[in-house]
C-alpha atoms as a PDB file:
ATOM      1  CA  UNK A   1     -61.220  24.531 -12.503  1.00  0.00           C
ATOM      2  CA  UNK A   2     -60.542  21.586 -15.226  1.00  0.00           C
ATOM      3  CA  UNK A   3     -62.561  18.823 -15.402  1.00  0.00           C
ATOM      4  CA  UNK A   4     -63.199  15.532 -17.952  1.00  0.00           C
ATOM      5  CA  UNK A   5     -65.891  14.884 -20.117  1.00  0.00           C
ATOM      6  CA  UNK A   6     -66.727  11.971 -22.305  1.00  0.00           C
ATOM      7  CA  UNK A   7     -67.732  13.055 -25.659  1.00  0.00           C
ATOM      8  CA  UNK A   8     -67.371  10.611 -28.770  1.00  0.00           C
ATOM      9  CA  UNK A   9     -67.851  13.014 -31.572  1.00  0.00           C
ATOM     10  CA  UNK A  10     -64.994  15.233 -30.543  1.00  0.00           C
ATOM     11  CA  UNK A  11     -61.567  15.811 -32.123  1.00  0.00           C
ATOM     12  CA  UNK A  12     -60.116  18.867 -29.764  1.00  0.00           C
ATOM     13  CA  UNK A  13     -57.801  17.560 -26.648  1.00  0.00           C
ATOM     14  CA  UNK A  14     -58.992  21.290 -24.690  1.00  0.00           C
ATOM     15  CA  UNK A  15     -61.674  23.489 -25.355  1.00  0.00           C
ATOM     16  CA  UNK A  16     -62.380  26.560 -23.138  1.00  0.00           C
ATOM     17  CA  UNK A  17     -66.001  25.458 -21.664  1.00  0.00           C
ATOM     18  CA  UNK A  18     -68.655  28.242 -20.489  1.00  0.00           C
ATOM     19  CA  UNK A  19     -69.089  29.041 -16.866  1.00  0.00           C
ATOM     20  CA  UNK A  20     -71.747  30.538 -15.139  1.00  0.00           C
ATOM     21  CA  UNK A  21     -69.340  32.207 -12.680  1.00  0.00           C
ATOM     22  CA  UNK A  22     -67.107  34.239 -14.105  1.00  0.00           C
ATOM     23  CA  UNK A  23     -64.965  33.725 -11.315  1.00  0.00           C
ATOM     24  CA  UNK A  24     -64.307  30.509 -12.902  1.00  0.00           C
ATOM     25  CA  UNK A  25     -62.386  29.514 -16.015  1.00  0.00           C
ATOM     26  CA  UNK A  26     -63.637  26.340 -16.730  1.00  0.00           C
ATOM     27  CA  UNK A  27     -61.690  23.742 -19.675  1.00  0.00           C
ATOM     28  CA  UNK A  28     -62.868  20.738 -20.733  1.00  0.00           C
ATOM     29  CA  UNK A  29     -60.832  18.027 -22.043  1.00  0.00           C
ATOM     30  CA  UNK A  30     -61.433  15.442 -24.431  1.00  0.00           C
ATOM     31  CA  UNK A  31     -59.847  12.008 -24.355  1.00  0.00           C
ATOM     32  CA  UNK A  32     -58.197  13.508 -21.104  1.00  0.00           C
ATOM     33  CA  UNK A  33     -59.258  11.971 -17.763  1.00  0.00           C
ATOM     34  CA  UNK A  34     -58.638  12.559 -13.682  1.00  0.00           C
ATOM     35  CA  UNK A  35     -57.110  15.937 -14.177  1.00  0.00           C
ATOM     36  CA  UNK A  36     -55.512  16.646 -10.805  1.00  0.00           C
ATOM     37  CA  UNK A  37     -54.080  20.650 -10.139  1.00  0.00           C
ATOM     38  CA  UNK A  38     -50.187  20.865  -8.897  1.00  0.00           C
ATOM     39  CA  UNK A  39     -50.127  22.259  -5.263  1.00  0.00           C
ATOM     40  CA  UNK A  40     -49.050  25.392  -6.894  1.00  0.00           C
ATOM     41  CA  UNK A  41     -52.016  25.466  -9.542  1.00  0.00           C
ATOM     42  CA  UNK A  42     -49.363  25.951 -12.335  1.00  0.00           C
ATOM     43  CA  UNK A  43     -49.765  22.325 -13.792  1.00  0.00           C
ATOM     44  CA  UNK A  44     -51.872  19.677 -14.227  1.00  0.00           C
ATOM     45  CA  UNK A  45     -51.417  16.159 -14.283  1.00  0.00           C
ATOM     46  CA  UNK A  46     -53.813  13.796 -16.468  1.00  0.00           C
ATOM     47  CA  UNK A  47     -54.525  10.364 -17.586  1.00  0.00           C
ATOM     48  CA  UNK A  48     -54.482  10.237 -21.191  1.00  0.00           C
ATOM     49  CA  UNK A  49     -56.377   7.889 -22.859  1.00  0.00           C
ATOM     50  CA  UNK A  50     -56.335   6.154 -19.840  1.00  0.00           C
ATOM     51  CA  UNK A  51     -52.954   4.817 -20.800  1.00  0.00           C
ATOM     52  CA  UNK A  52     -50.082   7.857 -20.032  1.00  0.00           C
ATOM     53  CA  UNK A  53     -49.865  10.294 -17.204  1.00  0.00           C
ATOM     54  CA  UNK A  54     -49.029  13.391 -18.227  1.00  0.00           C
ATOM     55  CA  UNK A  55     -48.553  16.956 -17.676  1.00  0.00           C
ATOM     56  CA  UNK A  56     -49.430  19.854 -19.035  1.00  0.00           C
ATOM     57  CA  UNK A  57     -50.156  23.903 -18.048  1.00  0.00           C
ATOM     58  CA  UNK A  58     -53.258  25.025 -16.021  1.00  0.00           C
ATOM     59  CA  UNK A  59     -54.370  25.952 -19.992  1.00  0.00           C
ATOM     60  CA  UNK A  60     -53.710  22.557 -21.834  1.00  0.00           C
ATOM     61  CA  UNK A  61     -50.750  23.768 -23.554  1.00  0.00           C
ATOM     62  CA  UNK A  62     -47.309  22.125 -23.257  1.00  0.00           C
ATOM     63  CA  UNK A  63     -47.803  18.582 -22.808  1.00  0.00           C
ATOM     64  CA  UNK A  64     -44.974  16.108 -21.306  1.00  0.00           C
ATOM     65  CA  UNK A  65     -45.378  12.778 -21.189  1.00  0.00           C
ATOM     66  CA  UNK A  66     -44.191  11.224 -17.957  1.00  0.00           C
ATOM     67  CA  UNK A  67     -44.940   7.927 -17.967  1.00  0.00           C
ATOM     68  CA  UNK A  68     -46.719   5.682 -20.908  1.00  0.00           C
ATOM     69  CA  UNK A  69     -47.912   2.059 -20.221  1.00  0.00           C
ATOM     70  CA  UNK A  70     -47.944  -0.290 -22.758  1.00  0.00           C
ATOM     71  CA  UNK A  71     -49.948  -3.224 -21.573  1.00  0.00           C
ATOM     72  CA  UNK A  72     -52.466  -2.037 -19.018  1.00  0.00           C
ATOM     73  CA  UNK A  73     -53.783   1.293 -17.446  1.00  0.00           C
ATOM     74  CA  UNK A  74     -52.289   4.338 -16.127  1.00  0.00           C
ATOM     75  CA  UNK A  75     -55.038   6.356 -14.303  1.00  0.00           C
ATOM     76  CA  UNK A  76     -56.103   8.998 -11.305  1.00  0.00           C
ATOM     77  CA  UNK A  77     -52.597  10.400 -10.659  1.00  0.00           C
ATOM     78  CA  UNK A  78     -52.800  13.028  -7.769  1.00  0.00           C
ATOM     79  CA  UNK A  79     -50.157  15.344  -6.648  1.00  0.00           C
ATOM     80  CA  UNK A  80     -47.953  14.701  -3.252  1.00  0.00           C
ATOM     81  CA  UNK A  81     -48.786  17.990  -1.091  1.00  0.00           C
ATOM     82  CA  UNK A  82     -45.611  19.776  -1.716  1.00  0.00           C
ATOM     83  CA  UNK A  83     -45.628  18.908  -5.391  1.00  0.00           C
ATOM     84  CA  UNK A  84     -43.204  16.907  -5.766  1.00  0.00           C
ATOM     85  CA  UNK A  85     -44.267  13.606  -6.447  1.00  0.00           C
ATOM     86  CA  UNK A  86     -47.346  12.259  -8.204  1.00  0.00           C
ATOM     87  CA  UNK A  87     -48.982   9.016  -7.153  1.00  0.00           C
ATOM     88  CA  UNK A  88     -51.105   6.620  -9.642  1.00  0.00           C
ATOM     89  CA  UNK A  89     -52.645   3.674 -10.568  1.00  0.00           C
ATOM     90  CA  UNK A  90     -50.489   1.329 -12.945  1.00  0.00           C
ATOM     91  CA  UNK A  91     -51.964  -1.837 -14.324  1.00  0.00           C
ATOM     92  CA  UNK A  92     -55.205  -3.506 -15.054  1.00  0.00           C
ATOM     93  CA  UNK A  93     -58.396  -3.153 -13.262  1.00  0.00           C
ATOM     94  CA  UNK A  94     -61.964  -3.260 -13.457  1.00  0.00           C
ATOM     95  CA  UNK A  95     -64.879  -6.492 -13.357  1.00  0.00           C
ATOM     96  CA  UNK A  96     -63.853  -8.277 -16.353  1.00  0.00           C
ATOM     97  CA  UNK A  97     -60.308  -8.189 -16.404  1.00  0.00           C
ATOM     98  CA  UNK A  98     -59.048 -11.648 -16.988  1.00  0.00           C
ATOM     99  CA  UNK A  99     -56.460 -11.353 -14.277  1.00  0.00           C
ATOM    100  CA  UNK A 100     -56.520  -7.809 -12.536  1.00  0.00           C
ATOM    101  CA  UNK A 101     -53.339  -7.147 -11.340  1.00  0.00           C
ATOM    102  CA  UNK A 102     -52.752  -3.099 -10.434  1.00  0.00           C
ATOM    103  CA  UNK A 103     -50.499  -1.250  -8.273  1.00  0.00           C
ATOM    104  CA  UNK A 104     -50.047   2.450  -6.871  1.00  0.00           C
ATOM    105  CA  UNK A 105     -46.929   3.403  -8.201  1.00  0.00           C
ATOM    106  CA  UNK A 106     -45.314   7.070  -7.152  1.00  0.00           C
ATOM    107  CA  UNK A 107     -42.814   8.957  -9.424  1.00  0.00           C
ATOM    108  CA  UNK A 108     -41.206  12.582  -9.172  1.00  0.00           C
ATOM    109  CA  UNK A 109     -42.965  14.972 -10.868  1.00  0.00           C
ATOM    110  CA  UNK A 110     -40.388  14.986 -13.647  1.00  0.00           C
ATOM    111  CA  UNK A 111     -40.957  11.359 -14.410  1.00  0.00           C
ATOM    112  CA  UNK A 112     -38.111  10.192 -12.650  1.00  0.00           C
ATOM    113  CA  UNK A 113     -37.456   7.890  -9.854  1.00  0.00           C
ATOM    114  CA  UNK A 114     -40.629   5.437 -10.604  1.00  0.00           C
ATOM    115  CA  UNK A 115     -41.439   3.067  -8.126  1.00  0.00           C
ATOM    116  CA  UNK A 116     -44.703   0.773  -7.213  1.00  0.00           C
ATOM    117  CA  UNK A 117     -45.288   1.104  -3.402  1.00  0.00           C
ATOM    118  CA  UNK A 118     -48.357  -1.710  -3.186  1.00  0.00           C
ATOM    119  CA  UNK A 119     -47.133  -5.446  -3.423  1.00  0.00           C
ATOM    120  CA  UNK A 120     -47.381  -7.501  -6.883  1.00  0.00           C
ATOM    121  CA  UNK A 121     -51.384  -8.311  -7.861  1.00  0.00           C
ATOM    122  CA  UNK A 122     -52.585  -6.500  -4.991  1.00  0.00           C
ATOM    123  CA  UNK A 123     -54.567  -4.588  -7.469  1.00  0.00           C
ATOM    124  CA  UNK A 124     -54.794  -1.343  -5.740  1.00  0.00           C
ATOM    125  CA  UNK A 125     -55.376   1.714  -7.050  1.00  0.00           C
ATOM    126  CA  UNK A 126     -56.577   5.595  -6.929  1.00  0.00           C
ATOM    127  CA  UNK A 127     -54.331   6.957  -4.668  1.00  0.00           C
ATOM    128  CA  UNK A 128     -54.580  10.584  -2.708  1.00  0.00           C
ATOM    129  CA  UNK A 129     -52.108  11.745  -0.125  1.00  0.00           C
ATOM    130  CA  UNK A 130     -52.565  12.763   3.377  1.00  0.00           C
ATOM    131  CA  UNK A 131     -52.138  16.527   3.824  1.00  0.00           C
ATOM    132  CA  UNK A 132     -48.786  15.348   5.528  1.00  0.00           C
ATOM    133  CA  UNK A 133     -47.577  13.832   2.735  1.00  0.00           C
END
């Protein structure tokens, strides 16, 4: 199990957290948000400073950058069911944005083949696939 946690005074990107089950390895991550398992449980894709989706494995180690956005967000990406594909939210969002303008885009899960599959300032967002695909 991974999950997120906002803490200001940390410096560590993982950190092995405690677990009252031991059937449960539990990591936190810092500065490291929407962590979403691979089908397979081998990876895990994240939204890095809520700018760059990313992967990395099930322990934190061996980041690769997949897709970094410049001038907006990149958040919630979540896993196609056979792993091959990761959706996410590209753009800017949220009460307050000037002009929110977002879109679901869906690249392989090498970081090729990037495409936006809502229309142009539809500002959509936080995708999850049907267990069809």
């Amino acid at each position: 199990m991974v999950y997120s946690k906002f803490r200001s005074n940390r410096n560590e990107e993982v950190l092995q957290a405690y677990s009252r089950d031991p059937k449960f390895r539990l990591l936190e991550l810092a500065n490291v948000y929407f962590p979403a398992s691979s089908p397979k449980g081998h990876e895990i894709a994240v939204s890095i400073n809520f700018t760059t989706i990313a992967l990395m494995k099930q322990d934190g180690s061996g980041r690769r950058i997949l897709f970094d956005k410049k001038d907006g967000l990149a958040l919630a990406p979540a896993w196609s069911p056979d792993g091959s594909r990761i959706a996410f939210s590209e753009g800017v969002y949220f009460v307050g944005a000037t002009h929110p303008t977002a879109q679901v885009a869906v690249m392989n899960s090498d970081g090729t083949a990037l495409r936006k599959v809502t229309p142009e300032g539809s500002n959509s967002g936080f995708p999850s696939w049907s267990p069809m695909g």
